[in-house]
N, C-alpha and C. Protein backbone atom coordinates (compact mmCIF):
# COMPACT_ATOMS: atom_id res chain seq x y z
N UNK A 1 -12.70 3.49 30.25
CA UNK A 1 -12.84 4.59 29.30
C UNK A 1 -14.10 4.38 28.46
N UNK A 2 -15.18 5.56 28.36
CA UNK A 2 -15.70 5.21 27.26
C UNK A 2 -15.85 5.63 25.94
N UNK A 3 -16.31 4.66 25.03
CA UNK A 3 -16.49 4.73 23.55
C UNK A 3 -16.26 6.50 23.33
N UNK A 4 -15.24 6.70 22.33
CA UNK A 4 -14.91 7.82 21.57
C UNK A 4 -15.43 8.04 19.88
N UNK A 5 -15.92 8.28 19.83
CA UNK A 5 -16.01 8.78 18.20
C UNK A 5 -14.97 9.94 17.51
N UNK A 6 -14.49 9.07 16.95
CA UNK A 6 -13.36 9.39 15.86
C UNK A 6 -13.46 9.77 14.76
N UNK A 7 -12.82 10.70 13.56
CA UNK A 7 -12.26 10.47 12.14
C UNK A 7 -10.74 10.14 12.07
N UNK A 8 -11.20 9.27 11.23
CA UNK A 8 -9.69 8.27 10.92
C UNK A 8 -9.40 8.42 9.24
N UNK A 9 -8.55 7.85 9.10
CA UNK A 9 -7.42 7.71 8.06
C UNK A 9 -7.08 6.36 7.83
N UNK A 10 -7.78 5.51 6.85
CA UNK A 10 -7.21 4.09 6.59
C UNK A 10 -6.63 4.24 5.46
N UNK A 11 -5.14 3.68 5.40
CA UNK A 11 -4.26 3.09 4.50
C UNK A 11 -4.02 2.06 4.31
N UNK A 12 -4.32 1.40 3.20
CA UNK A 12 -3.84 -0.55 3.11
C UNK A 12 -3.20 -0.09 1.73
N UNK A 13 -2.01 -1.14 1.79
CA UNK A 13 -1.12 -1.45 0.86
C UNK A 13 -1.36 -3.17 0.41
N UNK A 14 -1.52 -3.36 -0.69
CA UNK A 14 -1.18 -4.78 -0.84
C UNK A 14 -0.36 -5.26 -1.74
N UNK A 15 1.17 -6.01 -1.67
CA UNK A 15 1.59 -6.08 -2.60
C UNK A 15 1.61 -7.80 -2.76
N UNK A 16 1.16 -8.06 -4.15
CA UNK A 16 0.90 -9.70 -4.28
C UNK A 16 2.31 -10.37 -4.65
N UNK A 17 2.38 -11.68 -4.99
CA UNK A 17 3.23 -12.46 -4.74
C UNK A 17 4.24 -11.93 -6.39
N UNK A 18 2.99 -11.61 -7.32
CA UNK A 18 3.96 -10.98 -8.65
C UNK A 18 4.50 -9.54 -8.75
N UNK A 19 4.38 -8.92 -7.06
CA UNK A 19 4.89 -7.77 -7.00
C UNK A 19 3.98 -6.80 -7.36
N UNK A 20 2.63 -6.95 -7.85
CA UNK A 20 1.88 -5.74 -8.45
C UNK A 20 1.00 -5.14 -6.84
N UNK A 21 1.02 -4.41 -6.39
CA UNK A 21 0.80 -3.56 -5.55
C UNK A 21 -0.76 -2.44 -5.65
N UNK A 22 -1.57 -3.00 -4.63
CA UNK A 22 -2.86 -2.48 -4.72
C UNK A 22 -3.13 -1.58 -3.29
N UNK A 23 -3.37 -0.14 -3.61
CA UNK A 23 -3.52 0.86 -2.81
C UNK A 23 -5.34 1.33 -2.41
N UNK A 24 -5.42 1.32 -1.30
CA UNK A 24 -6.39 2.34 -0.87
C UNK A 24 -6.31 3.37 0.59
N UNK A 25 -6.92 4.06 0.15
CA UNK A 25 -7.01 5.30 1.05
C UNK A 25 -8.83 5.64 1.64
N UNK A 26 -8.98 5.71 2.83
CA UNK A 26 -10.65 5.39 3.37
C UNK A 26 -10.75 6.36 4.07
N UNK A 27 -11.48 7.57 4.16
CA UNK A 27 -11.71 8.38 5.40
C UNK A 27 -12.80 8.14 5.99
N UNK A 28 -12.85 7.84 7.21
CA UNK A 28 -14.44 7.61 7.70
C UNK A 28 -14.27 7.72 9.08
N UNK A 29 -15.63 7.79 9.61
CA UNK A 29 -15.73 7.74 11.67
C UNK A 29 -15.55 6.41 11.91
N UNK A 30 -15.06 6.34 13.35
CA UNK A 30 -14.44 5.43 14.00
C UNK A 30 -15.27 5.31 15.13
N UNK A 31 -15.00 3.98 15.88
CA UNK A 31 -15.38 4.30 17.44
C UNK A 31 -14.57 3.02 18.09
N UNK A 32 -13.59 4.22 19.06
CA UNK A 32 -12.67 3.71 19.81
C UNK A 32 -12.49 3.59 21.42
N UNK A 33 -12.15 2.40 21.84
CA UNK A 33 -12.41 2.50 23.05
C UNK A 33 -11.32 1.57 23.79
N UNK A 34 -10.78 2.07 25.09
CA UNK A 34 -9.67 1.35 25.21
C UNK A 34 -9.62 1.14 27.00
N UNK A 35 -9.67 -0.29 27.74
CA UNK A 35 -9.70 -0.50 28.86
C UNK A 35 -8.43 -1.17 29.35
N UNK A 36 -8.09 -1.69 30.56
CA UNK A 36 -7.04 -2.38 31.22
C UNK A 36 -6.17 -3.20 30.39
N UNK A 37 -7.05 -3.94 29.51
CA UNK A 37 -6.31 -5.17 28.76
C UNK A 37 -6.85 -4.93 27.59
N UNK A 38 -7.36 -4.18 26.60
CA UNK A 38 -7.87 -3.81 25.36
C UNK A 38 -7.84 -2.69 24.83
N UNK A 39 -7.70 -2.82 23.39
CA UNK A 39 -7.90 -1.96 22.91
C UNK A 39 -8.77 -1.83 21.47
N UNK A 40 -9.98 -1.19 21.43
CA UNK A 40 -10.59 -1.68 20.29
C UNK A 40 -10.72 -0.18 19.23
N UNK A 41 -10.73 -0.51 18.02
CA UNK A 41 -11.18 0.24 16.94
C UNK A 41 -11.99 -0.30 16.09
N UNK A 42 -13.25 0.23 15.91
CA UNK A 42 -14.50 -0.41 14.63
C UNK A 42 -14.87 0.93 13.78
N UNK A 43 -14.77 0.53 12.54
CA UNK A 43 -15.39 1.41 11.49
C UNK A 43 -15.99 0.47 10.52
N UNK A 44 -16.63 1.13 9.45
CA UNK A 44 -17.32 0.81 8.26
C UNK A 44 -16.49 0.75 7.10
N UNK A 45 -16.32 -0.12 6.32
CA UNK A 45 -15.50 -0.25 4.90
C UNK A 45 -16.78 0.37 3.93
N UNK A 46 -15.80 0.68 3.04
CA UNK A 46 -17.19 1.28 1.89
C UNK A 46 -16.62 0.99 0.64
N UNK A 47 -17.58 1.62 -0.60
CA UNK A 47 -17.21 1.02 -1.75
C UNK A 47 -15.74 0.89 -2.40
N UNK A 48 -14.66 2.06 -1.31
CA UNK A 48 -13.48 2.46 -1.66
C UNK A 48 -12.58 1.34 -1.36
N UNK A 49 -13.36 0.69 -0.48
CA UNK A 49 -12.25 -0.72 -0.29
C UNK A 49 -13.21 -1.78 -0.92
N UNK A 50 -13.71 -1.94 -1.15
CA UNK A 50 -14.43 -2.97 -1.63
C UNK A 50 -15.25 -3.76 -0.88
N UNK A 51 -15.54 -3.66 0.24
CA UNK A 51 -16.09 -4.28 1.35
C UNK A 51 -17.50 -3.53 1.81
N UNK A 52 -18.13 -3.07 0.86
CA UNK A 52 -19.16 -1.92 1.29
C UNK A 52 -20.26 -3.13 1.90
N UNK A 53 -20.79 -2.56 3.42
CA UNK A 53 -21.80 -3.56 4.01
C UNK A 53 -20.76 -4.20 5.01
N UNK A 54 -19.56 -3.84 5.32
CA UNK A 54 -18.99 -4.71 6.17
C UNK A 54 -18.31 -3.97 7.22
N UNK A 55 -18.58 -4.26 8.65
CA UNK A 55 -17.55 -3.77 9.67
C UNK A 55 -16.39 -4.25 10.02
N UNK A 56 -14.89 -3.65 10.29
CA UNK A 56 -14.19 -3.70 10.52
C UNK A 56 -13.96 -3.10 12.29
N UNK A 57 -13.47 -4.73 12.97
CA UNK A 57 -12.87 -4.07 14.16
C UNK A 57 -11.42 -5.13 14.57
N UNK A 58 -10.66 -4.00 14.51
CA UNK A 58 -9.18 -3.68 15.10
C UNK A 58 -9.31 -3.93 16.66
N UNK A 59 -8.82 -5.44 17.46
CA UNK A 59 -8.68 -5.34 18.70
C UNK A 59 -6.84 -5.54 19.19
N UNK A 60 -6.58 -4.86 19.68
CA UNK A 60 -5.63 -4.78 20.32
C UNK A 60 -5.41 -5.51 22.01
N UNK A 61 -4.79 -6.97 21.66
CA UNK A 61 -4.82 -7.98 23.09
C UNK A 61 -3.28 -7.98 23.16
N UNK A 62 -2.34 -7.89 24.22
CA UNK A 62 -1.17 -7.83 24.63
C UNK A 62 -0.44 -7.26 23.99
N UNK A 63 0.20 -8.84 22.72
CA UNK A 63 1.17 -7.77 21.53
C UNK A 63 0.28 -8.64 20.28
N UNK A 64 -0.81 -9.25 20.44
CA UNK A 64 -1.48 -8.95 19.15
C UNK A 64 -2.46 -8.26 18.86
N UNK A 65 -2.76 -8.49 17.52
CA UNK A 65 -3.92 -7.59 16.71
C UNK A 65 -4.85 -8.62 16.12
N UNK A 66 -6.13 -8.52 16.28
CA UNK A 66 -7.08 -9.06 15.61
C UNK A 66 -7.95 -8.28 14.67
N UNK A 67 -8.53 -8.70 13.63
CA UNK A 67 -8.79 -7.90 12.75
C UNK A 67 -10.48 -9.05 12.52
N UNK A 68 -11.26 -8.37 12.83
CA UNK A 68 -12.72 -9.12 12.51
C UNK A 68 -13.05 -8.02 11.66
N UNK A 69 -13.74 -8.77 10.92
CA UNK A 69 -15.17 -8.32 9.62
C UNK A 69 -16.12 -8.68 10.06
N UNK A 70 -17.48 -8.05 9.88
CA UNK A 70 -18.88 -8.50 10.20
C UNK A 70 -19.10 -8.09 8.79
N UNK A 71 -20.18 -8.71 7.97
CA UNK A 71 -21.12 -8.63 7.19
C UNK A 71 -21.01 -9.00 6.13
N UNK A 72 -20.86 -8.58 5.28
CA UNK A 72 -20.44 -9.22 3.56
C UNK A 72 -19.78 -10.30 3.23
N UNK A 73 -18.40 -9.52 4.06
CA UNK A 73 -17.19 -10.18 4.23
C UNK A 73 -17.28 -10.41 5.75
N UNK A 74 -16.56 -12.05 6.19
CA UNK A 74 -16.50 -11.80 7.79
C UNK A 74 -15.36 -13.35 8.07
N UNK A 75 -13.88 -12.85 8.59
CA UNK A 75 -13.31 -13.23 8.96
C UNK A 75 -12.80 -12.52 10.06
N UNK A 76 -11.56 -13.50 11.11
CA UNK A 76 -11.13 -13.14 11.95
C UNK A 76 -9.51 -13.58 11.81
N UNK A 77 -8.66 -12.28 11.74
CA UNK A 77 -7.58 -12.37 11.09
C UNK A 77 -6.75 -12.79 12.94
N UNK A 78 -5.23 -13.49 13.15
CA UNK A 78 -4.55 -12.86 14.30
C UNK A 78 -3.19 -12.32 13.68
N UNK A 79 -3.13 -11.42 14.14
CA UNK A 79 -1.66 -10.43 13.68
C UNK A 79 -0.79 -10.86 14.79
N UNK A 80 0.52 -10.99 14.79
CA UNK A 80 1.28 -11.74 15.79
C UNK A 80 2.96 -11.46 15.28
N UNK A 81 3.73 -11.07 16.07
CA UNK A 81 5.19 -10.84 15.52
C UNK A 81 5.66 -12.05 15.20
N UNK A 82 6.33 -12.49 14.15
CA UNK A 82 7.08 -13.72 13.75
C UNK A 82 6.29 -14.44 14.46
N UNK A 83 4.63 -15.27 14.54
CA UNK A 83 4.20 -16.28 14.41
C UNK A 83 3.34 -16.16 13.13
N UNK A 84 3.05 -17.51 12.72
CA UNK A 84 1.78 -17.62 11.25
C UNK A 84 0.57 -17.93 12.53
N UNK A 85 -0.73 -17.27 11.84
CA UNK A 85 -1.31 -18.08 12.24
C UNK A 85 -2.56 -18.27 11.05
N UNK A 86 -3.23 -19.40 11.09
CA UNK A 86 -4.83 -20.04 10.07
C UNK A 86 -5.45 -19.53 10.37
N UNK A 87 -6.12 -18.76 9.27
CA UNK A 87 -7.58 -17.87 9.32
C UNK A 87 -8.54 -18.24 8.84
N UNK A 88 -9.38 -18.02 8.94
CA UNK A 88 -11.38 -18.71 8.32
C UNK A 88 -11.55 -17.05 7.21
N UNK A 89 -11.53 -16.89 6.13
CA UNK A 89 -11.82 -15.53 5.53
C UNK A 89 -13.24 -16.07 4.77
N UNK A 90 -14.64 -15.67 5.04
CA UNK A 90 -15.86 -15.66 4.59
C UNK A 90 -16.20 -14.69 3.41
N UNK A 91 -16.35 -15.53 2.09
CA UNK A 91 -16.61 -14.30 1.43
C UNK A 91 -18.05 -14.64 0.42
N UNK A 92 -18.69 -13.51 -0.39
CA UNK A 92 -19.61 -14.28 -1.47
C UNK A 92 -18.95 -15.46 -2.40
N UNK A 93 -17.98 -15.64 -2.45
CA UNK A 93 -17.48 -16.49 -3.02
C UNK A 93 -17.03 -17.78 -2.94
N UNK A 94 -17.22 -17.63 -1.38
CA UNK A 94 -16.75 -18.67 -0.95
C UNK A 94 -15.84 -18.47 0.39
N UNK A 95 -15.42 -19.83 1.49
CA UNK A 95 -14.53 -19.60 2.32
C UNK A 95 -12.85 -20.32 1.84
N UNK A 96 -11.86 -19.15 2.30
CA UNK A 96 -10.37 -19.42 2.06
C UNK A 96 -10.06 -19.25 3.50
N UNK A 97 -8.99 -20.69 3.21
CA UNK A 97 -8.22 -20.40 4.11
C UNK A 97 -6.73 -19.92 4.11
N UNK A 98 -6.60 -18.75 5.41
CA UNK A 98 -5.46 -17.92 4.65
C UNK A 98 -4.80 -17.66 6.20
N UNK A 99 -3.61 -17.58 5.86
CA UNK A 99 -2.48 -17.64 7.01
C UNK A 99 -1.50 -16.04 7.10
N UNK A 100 -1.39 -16.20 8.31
CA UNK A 100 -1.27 -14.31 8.27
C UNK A 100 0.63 -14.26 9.47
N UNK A 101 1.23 -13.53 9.23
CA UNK A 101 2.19 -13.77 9.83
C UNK A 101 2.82 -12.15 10.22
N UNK A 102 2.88 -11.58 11.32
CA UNK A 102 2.87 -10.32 11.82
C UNK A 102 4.67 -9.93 11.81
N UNK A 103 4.87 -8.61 10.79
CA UNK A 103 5.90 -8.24 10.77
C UNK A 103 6.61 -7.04 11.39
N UNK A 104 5.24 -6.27 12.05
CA UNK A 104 5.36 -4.90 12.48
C UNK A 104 4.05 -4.93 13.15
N UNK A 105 3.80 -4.18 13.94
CA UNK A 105 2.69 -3.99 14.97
C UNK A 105 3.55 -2.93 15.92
N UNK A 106 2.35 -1.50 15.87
CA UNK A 106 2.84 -0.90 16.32
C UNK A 106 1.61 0.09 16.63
N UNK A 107 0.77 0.26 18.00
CA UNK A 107 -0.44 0.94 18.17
C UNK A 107 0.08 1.76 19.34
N UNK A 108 -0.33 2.98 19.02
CA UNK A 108 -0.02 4.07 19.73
C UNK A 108 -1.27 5.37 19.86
N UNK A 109 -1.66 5.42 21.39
CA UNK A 109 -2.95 6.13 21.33
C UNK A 109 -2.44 7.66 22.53
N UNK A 110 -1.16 7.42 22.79
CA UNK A 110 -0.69 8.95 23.40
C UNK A 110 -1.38 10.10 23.48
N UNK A 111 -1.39 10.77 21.76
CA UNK A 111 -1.44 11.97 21.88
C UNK A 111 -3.13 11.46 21.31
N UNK A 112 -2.91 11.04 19.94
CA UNK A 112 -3.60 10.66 18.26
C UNK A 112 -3.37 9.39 18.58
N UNK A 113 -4.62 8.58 18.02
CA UNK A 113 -4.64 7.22 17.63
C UNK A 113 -3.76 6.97 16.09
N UNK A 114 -2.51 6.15 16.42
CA UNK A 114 -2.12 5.68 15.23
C UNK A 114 -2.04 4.07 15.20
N UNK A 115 -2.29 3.64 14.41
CA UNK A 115 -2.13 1.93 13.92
C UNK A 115 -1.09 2.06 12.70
N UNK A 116 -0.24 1.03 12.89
CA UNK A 116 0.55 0.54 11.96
C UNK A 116 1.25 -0.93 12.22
N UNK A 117 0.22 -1.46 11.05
CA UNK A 117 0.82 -3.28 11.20
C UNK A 117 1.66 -3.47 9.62
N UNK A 118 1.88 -4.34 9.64
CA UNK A 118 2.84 -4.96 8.34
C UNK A 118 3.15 -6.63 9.06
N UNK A 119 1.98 -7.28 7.47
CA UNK A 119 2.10 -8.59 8.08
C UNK A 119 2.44 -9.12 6.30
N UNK A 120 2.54 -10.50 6.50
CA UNK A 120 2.25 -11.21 5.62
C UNK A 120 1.09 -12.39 5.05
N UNK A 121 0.87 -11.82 4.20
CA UNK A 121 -0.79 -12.99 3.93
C UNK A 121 -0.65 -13.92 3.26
N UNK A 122 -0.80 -15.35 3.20
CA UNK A 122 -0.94 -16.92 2.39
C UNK A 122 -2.07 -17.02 1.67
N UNK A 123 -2.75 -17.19 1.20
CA UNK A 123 -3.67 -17.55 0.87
C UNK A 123 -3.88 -19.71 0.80
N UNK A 124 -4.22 -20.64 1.58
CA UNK A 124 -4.31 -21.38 0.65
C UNK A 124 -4.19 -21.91 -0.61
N UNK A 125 -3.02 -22.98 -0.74
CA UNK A 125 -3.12 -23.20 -2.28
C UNK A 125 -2.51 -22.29 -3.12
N UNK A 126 -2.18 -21.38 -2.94
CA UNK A 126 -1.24 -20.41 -3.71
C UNK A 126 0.22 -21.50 -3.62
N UNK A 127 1.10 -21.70 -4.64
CA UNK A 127 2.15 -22.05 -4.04
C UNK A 127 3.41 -20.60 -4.57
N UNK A 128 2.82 -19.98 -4.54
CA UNK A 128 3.67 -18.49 -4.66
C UNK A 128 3.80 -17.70 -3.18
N UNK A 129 5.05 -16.94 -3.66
CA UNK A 129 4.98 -16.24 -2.18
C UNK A 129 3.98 -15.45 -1.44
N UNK A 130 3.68 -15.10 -0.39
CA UNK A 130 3.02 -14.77 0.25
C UNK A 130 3.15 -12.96 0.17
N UNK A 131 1.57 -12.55 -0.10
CA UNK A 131 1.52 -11.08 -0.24
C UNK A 131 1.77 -10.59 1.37
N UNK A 132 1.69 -8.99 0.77
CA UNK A 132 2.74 -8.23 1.93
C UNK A 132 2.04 -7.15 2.28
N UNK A 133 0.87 -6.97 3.36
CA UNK A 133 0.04 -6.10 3.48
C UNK A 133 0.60 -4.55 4.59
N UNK A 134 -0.02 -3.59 3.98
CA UNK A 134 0.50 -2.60 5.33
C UNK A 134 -0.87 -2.10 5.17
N UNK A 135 -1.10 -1.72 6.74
CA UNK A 135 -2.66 -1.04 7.33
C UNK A 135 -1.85 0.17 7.82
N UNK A 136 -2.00 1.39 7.82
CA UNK A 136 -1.99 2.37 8.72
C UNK A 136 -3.09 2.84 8.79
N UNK A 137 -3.84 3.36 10.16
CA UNK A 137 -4.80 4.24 10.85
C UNK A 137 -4.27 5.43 11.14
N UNK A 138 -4.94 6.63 11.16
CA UNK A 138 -4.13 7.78 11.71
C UNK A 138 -5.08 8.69 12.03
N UNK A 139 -5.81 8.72 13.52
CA UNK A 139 -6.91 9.75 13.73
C UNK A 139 -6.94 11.69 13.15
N UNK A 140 -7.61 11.43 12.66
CA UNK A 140 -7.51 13.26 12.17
C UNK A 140 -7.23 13.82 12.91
N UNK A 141 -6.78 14.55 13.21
CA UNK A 141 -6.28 15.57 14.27
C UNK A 141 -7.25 16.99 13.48
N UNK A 142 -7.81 17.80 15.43
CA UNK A 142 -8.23 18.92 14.97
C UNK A 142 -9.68 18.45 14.89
């Protein structure tokens, strides 16, 4: 298949370990492309997420999800049902290491491209519970 250009719909939820809960909403083009054993989605973060200067790509391998950043920010997350796994997260600030543990994963390109994960994030060194992220994607329709 090749490369599609998309408008999408990003939703992230983050709720931290003291329960306070941080929302964004992103509309932007996409470019999606999906072969035998893959499935990829890359867009641009902007000032609305805080990541302005950085690409985001969504790969879809069996039943996980990988989540790379290029630029500003640049880690490589693995999303995985009931496993943790150690992440490298690159930032101006410095590198954390942060552990990610997949609670939902659910990519569906049928009709409309939809993404919906729900994982859990560690941060290093936190000894509080672990925040509770939700991503939904949802191609515009029309």
């Amino acid at each position: 298949m090749e490369k599609q250009t998309i408008q999408i719909t990003v939703y992230s939820s983050i709720k931290d370990a003291m329960g306070e809960v941080t929302e964004m909403t992103l509309y932007t083009e996409a470019t999606y492309k999906k072969d035998l054993k893959k499935s990829y989605l890359m867009y641009n973060e902007s000032e609305v997420s805080g990541m302005e200067g950085t690409k985001t790509l969504l790969t879809l391998e069996n039943k996980s999800v990988f989540i790379r950043r290029y630029g500003e920010n640049s880690s490589l997350l693995k999303i995985e049902i009931e496993q943790w796994h150690e992440n490298m997260y690159n930032t101006q600030y410095g590198t954390f290491v942060i552990k990610t543990k997949g609670e939902r994963i659910k990519w569906d390109d049928e009709e409309c491209l939809t993404v919906d994960l729900f994982y859990l994030l560690e941060i290093e060194g936190e000894m509080s519970a672990p925040s509770e992220v939700t991503i939904k994607i949802e191609q515009k329709r029309g």
